[in-house]
Protein backbone atom coordinates (compact mmCIF):
# COMPACT_ATOMS: atom_id res chain seq x y z
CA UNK A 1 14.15 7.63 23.23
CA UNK A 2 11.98 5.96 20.87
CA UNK A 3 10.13 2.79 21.57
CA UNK A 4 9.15 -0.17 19.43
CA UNK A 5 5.72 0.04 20.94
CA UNK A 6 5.45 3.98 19.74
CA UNK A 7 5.51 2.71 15.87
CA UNK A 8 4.10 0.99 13.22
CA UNK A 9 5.86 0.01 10.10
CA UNK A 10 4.65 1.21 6.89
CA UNK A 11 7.09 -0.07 4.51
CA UNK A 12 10.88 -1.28 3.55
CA UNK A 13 13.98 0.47 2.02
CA UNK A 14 14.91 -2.09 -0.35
CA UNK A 15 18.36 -0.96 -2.37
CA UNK A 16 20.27 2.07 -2.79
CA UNK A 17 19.81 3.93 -6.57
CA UNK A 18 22.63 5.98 -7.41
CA UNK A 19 25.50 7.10 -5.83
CA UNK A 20 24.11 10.17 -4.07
CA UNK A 21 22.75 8.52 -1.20
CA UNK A 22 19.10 7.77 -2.50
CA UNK A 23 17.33 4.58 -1.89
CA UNK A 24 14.11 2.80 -3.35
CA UNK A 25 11.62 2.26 -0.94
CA UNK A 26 8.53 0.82 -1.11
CA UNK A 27 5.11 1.82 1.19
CA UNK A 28 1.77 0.47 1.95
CA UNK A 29 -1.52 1.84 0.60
CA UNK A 30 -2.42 4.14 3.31
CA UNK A 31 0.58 6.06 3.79
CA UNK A 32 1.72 9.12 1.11
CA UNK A 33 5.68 9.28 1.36
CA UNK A 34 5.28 12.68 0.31
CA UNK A 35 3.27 13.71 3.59
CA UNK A 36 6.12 12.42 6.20
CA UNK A 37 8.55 14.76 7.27
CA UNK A 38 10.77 12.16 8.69
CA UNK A 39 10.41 8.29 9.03
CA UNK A 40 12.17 6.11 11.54
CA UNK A 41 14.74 2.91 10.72
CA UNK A 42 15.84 0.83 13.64
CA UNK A 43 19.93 0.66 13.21
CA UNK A 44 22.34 -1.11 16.09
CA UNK A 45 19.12 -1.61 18.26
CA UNK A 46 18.17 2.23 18.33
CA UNK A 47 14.97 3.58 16.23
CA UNK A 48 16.27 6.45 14.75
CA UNK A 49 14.81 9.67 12.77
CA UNK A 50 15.70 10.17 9.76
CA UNK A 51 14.41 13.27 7.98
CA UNK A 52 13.55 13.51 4.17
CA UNK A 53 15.64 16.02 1.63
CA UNK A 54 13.62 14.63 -1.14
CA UNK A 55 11.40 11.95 -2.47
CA UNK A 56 10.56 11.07 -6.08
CA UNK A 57 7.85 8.93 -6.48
CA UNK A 58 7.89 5.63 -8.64
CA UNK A 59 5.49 3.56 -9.91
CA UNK A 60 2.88 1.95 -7.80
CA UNK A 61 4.11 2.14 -4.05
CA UNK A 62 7.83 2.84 -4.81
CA UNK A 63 9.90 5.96 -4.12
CA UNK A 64 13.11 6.99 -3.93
CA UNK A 65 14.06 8.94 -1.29
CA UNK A 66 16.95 11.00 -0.20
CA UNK A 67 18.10 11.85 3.61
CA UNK A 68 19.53 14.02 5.73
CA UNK A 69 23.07 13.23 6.40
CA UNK A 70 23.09 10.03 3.72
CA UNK A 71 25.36 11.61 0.98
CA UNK A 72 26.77 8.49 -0.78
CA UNK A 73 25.78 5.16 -1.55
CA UNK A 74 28.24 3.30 1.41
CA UNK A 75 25.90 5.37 3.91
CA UNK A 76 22.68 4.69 1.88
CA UNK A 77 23.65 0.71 1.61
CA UNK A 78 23.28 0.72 5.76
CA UNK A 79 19.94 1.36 5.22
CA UNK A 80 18.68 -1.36 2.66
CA UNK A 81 16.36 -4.11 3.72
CA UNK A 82 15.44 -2.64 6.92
CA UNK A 83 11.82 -1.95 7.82
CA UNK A 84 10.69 1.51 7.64
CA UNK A 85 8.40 3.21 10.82
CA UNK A 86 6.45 6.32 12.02
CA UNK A 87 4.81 7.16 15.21
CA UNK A 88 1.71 5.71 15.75
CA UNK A 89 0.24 8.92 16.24
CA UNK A 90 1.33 9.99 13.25
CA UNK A 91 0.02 7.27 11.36
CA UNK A 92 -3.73 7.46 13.28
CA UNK A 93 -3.46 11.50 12.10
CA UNK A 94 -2.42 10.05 8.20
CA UNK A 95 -5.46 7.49 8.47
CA UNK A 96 -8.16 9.74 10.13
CA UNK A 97 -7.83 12.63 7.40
CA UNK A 98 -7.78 9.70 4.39
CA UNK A 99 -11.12 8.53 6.24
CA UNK A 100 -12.74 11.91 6.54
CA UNK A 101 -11.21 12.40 2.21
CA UNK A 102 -13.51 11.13 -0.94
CA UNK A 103 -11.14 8.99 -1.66
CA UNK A 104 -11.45 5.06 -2.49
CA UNK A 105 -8.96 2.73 -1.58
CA UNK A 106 -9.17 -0.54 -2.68
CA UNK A 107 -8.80 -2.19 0.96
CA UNK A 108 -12.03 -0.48 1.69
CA UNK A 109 -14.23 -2.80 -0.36
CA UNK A 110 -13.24 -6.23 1.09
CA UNK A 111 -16.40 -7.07 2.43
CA UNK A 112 -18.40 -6.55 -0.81
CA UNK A 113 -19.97 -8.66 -3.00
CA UNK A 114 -19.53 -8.67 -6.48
CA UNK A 115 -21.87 -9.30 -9.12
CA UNK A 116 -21.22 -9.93 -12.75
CA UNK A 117 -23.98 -8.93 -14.81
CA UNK A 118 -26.52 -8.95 -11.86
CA UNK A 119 -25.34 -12.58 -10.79
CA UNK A 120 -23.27 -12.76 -7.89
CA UNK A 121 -19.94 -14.08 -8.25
CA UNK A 122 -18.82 -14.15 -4.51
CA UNK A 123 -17.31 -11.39 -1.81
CA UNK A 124 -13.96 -10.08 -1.87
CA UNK A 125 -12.06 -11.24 1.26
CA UNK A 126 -8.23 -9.46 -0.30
CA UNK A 127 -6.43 -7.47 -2.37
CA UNK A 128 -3.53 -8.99 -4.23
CA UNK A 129 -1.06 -6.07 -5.34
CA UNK A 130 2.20 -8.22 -5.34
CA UNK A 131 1.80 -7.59 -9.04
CA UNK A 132 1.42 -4.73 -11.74
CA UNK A 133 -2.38 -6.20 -11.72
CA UNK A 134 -3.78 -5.20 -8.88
CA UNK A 135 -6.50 -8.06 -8.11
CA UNK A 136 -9.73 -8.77 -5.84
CA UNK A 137 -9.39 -11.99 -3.73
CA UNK A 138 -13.14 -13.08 -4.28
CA UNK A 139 -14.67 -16.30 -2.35
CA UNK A 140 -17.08 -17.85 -4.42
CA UNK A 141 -20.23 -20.10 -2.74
CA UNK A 142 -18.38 -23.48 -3.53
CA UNK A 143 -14.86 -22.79 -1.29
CA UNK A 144 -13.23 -21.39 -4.62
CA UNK A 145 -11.64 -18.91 -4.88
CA UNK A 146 -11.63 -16.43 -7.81
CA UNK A 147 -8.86 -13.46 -8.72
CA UNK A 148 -10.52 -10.48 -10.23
CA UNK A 149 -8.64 -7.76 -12.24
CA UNK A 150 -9.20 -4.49 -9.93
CA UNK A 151 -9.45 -2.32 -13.16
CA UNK A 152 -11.48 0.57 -13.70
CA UNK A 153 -13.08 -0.76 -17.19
CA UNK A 154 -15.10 -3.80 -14.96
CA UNK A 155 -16.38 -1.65 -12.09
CA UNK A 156 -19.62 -0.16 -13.68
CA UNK A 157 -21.27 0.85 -10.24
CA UNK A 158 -20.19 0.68 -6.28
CA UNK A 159 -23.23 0.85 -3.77
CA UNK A 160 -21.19 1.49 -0.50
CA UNK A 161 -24.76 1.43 1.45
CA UNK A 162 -25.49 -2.60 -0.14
CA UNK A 163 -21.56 -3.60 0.01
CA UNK A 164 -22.13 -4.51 -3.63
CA UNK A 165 -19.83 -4.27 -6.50
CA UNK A 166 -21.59 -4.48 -10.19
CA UNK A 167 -19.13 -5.39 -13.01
CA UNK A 168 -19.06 -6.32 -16.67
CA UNK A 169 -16.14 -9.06 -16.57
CA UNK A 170 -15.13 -10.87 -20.14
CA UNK A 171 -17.20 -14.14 -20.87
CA UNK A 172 -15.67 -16.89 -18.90
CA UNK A 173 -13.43 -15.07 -16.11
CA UNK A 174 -15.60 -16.33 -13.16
CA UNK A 175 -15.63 -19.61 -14.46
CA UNK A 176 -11.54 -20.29 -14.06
């Protein structure tokens, strides 16, 4: 039997799509939908498997995803708004091969100062990705804060061994 205390959520089914059973579901950063063979909803008060015949990946962190056994929309509407879970140790096994990976996710540079044109601007304490924008949560010296665009065209240089962030920002965005 599983137990609340074996999992972590890592996202939420939010509606069905279709009439085949599929539902949209959207994940956090860290996790790949692609790389879970199953992933666990809570239904009646029982945490139950539920393993994947097929996953197409949206934009940004949405999928949709199709089950085992969830053939129609009726059964696929049981599942919407519920939070979706994997085993901890599956999630530490997910985590510890992105950490040992090149790659660079965004949560990875709160902690870093940015500097706009050698001037600092301030250090990112969050990421704001409720939007297509993806933006840095940056506290300036005075108690401000400032939102950043997270885009690619800014970022000239990243010095992981300083914590420092050197961008080219349009004339006046750290002054809003």
């Amino acid at each position: 039997m599983i137990k609340q205390s074996d999992l972590i959520e890592i996202g939420r089914i939010l509606k069905t799509h279709g009439v085949k059973g599929e539902v949209s579901c959207v994940f956090d950063d860290v996790i790949i939908p692609d790389e879970l063979e199953f992933i666990i909803i809570e239904l009646d008060g029982i945490y139950v498997p539920f393993y994947k015949c097929g996953i197409r990946t949206g934009n940004g962190k949405r999928s949709l995803i199709t089950f085992e056994g969830i053939n129609n929309e009726t059964e696929a509407a049981r599942l919407t708004s519920k939070p979706i879970y994997i085993l901890k140790d599956d999630y530490d096994k997910i985590v510890d091969e992105l950490r040992d990976s090149d790659k660079i996710y965004l949560e990875d540079l709160i902690g870093f100062t940015i500097l706009n044109y050698n001037n600092t601007v301030g250090i990112i304490e969050g990421i704001d990705d409720r939007t297509e924008n993806v933006l840095f949560i940056v506290a300036k010296d005075n108690d401000e804060t400032l939102y950043i665009p997270a885009i690619d065209i800014f970022i000239e240089d990243i010095d992981f061994e300083q914590k420092k962030i050197k961008m080219r920002l349009p004339e006046g965005l750290t002054d809003l």
